[in-house]
N, C-alpha and C. Protein backbone atom coordinates (compact mmCIF):
# COMPACT_ATOMS: atom_id res chain seq x y z
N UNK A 1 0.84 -1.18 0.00
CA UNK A 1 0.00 0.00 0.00
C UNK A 1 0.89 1.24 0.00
N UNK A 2 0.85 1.86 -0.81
CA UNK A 2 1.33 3.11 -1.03
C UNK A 2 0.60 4.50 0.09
N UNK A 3 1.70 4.66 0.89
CA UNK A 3 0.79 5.70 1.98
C UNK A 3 1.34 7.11 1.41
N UNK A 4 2.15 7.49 0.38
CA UNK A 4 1.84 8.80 0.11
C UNK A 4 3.16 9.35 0.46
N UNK A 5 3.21 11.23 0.57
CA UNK A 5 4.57 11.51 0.67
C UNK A 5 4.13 11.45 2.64
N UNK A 6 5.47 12.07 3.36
CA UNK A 6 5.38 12.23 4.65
C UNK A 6 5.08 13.50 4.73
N UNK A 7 4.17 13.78 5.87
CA UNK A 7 2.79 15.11 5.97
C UNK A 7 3.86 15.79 7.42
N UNK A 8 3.27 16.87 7.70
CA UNK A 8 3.09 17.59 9.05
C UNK A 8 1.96 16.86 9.56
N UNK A 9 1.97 16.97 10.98
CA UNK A 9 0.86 16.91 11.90
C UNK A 9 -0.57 17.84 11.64
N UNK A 10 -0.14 19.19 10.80
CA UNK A 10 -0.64 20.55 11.00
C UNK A 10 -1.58 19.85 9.72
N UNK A 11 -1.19 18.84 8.38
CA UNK A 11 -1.78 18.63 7.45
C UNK A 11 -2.91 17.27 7.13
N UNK A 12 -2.54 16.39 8.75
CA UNK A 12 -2.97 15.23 8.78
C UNK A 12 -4.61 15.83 8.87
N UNK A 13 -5.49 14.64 7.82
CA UNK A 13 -6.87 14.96 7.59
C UNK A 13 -7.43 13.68 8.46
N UNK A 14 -8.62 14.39 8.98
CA UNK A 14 -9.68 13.49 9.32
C UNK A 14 -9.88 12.55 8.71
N UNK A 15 -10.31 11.13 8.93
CA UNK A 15 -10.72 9.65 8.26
C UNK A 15 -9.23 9.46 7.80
N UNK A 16 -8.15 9.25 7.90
CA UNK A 16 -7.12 8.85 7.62
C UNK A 16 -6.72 7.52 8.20
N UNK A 17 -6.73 6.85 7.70
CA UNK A 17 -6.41 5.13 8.41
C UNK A 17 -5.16 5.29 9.57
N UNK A 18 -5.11 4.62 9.88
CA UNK A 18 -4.44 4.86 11.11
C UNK A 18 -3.36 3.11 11.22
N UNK A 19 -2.49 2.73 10.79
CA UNK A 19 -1.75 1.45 10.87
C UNK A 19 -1.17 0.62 11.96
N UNK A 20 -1.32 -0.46 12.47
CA UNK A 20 -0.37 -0.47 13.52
C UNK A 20 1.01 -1.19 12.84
N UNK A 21 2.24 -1.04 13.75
CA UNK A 21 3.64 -1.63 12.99
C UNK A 21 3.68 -2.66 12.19
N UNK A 22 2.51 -3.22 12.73
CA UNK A 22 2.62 -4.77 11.67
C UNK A 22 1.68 -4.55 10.38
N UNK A 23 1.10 -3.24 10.04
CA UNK A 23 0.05 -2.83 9.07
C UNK A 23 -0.80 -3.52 9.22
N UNK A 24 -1.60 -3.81 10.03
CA UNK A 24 -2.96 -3.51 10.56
C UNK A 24 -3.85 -2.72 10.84
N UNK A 25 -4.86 -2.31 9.88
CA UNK A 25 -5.46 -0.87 10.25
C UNK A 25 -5.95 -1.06 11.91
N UNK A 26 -5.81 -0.15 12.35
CA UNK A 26 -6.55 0.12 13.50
C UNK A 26 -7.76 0.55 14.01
N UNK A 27 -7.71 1.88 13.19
CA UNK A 27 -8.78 2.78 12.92
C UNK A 27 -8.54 4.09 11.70
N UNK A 28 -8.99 5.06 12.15
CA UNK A 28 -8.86 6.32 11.45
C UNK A 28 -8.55 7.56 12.78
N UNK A 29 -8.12 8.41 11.68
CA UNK A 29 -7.70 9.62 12.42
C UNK A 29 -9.23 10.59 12.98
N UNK A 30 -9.40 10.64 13.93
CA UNK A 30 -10.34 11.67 14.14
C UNK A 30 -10.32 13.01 14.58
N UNK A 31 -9.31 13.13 15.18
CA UNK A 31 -8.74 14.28 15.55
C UNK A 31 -7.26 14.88 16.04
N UNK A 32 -6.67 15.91 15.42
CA UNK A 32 -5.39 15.62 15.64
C UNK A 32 -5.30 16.96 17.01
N UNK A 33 -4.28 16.18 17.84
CA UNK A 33 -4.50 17.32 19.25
C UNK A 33 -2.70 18.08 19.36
N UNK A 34 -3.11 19.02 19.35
CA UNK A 34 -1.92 20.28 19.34
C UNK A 34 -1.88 21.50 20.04
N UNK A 35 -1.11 21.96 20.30
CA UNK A 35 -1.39 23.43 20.92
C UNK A 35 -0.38 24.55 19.91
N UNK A 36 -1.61 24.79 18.72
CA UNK A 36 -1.44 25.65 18.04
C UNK A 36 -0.05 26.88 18.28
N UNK A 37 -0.02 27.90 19.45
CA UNK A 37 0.81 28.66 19.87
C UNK A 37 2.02 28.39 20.35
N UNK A 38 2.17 26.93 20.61
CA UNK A 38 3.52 26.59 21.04
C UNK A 38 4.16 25.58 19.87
N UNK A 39 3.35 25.00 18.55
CA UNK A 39 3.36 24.40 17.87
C UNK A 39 3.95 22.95 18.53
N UNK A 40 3.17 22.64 19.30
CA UNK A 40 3.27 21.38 19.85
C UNK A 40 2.23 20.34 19.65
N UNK A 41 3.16 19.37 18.79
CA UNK A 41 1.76 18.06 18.96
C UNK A 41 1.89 17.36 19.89
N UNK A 42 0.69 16.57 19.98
CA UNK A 42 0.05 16.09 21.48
C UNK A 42 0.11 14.80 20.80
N UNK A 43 -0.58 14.19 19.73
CA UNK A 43 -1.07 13.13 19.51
C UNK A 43 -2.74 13.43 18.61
N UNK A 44 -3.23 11.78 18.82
CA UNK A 44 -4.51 12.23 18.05
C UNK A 44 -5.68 11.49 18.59
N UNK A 45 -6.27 11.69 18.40
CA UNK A 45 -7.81 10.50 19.29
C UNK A 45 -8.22 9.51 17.52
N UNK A 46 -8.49 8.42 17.47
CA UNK A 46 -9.21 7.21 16.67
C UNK A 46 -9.99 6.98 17.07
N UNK A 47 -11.11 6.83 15.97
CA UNK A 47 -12.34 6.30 15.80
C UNK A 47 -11.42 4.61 15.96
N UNK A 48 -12.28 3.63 16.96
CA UNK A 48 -11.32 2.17 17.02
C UNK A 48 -12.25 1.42 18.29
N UNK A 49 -13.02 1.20 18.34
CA UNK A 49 -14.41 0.86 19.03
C UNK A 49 -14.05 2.03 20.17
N UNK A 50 -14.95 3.29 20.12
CA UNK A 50 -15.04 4.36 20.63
C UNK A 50 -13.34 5.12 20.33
N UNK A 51 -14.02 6.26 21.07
CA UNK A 51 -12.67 7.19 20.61
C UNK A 51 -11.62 6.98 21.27
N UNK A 52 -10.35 6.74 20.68
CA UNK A 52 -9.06 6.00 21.47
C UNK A 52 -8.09 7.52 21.47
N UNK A 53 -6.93 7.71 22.78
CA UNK A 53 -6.08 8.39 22.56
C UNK A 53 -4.64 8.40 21.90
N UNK A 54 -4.12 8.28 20.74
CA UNK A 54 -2.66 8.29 20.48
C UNK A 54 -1.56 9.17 21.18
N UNK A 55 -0.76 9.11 21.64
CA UNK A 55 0.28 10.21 22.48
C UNK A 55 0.97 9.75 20.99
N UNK A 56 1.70 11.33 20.64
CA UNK A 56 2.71 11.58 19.67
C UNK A 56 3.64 10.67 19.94
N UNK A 57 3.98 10.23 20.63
CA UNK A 57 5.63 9.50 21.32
C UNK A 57 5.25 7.89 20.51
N UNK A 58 3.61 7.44 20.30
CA UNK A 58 3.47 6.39 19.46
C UNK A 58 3.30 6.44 18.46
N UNK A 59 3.48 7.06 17.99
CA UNK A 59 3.26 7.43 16.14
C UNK A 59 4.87 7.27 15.51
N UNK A 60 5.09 6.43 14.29
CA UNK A 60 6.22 6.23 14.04
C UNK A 60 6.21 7.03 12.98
N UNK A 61 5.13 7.15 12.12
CA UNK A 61 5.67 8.51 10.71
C UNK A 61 3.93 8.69 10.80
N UNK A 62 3.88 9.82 10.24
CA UNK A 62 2.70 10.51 9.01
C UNK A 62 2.83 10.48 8.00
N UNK A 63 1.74 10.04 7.46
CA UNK A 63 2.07 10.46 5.65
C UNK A 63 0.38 10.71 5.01
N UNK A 64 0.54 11.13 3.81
CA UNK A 64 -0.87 11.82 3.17
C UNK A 64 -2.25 10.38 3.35
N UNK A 65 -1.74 9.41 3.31
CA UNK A 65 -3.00 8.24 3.47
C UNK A 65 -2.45 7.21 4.68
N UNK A 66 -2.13 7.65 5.23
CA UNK A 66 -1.89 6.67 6.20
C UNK A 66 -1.39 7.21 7.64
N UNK A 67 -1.87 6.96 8.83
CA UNK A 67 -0.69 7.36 10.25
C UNK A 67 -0.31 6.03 10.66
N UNK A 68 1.31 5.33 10.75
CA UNK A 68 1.90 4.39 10.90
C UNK A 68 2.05 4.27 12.82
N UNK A 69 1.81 3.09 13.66
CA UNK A 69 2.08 3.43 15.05
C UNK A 69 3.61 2.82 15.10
N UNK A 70 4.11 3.02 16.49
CA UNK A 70 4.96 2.45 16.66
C UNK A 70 4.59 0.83 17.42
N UNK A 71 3.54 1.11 17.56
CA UNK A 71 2.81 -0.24 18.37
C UNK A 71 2.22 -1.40 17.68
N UNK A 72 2.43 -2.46 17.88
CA UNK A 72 1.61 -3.67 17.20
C UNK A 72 -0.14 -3.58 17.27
N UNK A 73 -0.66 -4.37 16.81
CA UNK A 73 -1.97 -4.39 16.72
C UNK A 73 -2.47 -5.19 18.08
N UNK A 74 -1.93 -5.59 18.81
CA UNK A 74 -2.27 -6.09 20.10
C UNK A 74 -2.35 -5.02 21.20
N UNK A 75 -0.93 -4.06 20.91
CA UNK A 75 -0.83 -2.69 21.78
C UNK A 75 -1.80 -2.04 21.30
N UNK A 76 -2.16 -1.88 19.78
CA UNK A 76 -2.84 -0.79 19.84
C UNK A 76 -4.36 -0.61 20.30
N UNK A 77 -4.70 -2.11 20.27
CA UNK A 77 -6.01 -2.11 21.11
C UNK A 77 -6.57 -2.10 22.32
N UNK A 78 -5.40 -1.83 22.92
CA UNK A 78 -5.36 -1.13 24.29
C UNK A 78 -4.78 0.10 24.51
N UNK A 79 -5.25 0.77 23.88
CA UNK A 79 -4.92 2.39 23.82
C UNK A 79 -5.85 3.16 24.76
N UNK A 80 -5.75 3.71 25.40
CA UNK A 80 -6.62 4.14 26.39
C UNK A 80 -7.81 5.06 25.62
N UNK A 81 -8.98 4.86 26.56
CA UNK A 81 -9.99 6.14 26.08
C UNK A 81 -9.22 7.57 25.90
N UNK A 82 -9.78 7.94 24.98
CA UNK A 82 -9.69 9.91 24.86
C UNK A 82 -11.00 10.59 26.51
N UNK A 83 -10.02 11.09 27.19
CA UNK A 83 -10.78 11.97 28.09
C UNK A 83 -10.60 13.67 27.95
N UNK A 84 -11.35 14.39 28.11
CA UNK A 84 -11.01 15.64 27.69
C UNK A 84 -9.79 16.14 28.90
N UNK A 85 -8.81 16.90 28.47
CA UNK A 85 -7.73 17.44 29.15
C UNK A 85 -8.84 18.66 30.78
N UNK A 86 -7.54 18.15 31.11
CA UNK A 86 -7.93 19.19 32.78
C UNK A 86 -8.13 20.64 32.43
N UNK A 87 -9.25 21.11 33.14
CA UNK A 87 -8.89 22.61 33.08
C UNK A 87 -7.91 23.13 32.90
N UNK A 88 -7.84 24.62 32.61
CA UNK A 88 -6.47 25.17 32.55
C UNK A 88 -6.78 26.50 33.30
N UNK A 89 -6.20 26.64 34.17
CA UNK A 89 -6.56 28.32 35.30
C UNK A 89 -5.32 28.91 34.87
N UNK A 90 -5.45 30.58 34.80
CA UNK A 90 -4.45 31.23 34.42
C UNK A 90 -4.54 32.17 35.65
N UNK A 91 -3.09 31.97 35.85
CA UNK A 91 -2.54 32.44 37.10
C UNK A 91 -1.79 34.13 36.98
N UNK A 92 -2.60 35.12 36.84
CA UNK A 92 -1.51 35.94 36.98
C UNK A 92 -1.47 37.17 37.92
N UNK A 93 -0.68 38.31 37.92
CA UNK A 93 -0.20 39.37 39.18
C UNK A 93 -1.45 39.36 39.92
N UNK A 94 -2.47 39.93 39.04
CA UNK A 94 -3.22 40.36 39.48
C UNK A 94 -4.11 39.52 40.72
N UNK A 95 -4.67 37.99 40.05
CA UNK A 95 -4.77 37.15 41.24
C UNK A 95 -3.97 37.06 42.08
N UNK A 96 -2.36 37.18 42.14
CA UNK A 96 -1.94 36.37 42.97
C UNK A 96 -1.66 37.28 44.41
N UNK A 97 -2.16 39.63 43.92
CA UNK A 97 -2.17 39.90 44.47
C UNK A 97 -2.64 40.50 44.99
N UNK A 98 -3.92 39.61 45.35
CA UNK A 98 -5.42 39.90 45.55
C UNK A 98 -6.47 40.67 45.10
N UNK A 99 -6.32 40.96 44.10
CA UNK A 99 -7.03 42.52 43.36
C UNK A 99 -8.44 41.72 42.79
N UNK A 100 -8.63 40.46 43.29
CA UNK A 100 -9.76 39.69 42.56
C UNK A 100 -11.02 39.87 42.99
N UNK A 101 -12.32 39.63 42.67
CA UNK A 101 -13.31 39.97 43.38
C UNK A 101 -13.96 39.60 44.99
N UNK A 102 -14.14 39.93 45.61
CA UNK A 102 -14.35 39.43 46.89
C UNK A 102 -13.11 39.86 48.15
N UNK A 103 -12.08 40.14 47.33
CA UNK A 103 -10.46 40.23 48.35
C UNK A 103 -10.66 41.51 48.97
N UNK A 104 -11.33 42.69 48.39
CA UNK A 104 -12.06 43.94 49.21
C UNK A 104 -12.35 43.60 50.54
N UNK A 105 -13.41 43.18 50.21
CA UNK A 105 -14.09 42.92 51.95
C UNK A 105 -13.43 42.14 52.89
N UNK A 106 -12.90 40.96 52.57
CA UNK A 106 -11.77 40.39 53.62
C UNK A 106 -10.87 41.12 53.89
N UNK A 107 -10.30 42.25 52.94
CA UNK A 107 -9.08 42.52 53.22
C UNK A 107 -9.88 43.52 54.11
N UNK A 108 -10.35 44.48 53.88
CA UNK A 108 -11.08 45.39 55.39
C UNK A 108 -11.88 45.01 56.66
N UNK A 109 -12.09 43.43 56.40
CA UNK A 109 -12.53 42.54 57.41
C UNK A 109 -11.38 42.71 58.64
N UNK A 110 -10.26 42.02 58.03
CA UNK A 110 -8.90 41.84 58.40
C UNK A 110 -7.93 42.59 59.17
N UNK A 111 -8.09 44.20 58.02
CA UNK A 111 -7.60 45.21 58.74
C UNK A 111 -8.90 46.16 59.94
N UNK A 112 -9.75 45.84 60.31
CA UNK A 112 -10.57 46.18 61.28
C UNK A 112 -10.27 45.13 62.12
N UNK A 113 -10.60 43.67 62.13
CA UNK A 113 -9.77 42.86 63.46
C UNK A 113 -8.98 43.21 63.82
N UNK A 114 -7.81 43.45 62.60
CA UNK A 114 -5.98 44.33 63.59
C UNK A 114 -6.45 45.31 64.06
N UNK A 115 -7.29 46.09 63.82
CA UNK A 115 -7.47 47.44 65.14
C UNK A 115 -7.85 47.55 66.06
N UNK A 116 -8.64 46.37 65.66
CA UNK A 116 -9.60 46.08 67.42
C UNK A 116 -8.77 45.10 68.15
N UNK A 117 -8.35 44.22 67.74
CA UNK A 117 -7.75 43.59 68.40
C UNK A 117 -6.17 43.64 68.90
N UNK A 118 -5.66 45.35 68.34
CA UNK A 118 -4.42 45.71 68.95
C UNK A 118 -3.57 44.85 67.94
N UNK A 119 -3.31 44.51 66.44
CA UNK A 119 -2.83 43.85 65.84
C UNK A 119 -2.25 44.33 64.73
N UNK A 120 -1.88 45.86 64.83
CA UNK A 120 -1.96 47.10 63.94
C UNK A 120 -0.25 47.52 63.68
């Protein structure tokens, strides 16, 4: 089977077969996961009885009709579910120095205990 020239991550298309080392289809590509701004790939999720996760670190090449794993067809059917990634909280000055909503009133809570209570 002719899989084509070798792609970017940025060019891999949806429904793309997906191989394991021993060329065994697996599944297809369903989604490829990256973080655009740091140009970092993640990997990709397969359609492969429900949606499976690939980590980049198992992918042995890309190419225009095909994603090759580094894993056999025994590994690859134990690929874990796709779960959606953890929140992401952005941490910056401003939270960290108290200017957030609610930090008003504690903070004059706070400084009225130190006065009354000689803590000034």
């Amino acid at each position: 089977m002719d899989h084509g020239a070798r792609i970017a991550y940025t060019v891999l298309a949806e429904g793309t077969p997906v191989l394991a080392s021993d060329g065994t289809e697996v599944g297809k590509v369903k989604r490829v996961l990256a973080d655009d701004a740091t140009d970092i790939f993640d990997g990709i999720t397969i359609d492969a009885k429900g949606e499976r996760f690939v980590d980049a670190t198992q992918i042995e090449d890309l190419f225009e009709r095909a994603v090759v794993l580094s894993l056999d067809a025994r590994a690859a059917a134990d690929l874990p579910e796709h779960s959606p990634s953890p929140a992401v909280i952005d941490v910056d000055a401003d939270t960290i120095a108290g200017d957030g909503p609610g930090d008003a009133p504690r903070s004059f809570a706070r400084r009225a205990w130190n006065r009354i209570s000689g803590n000034y």
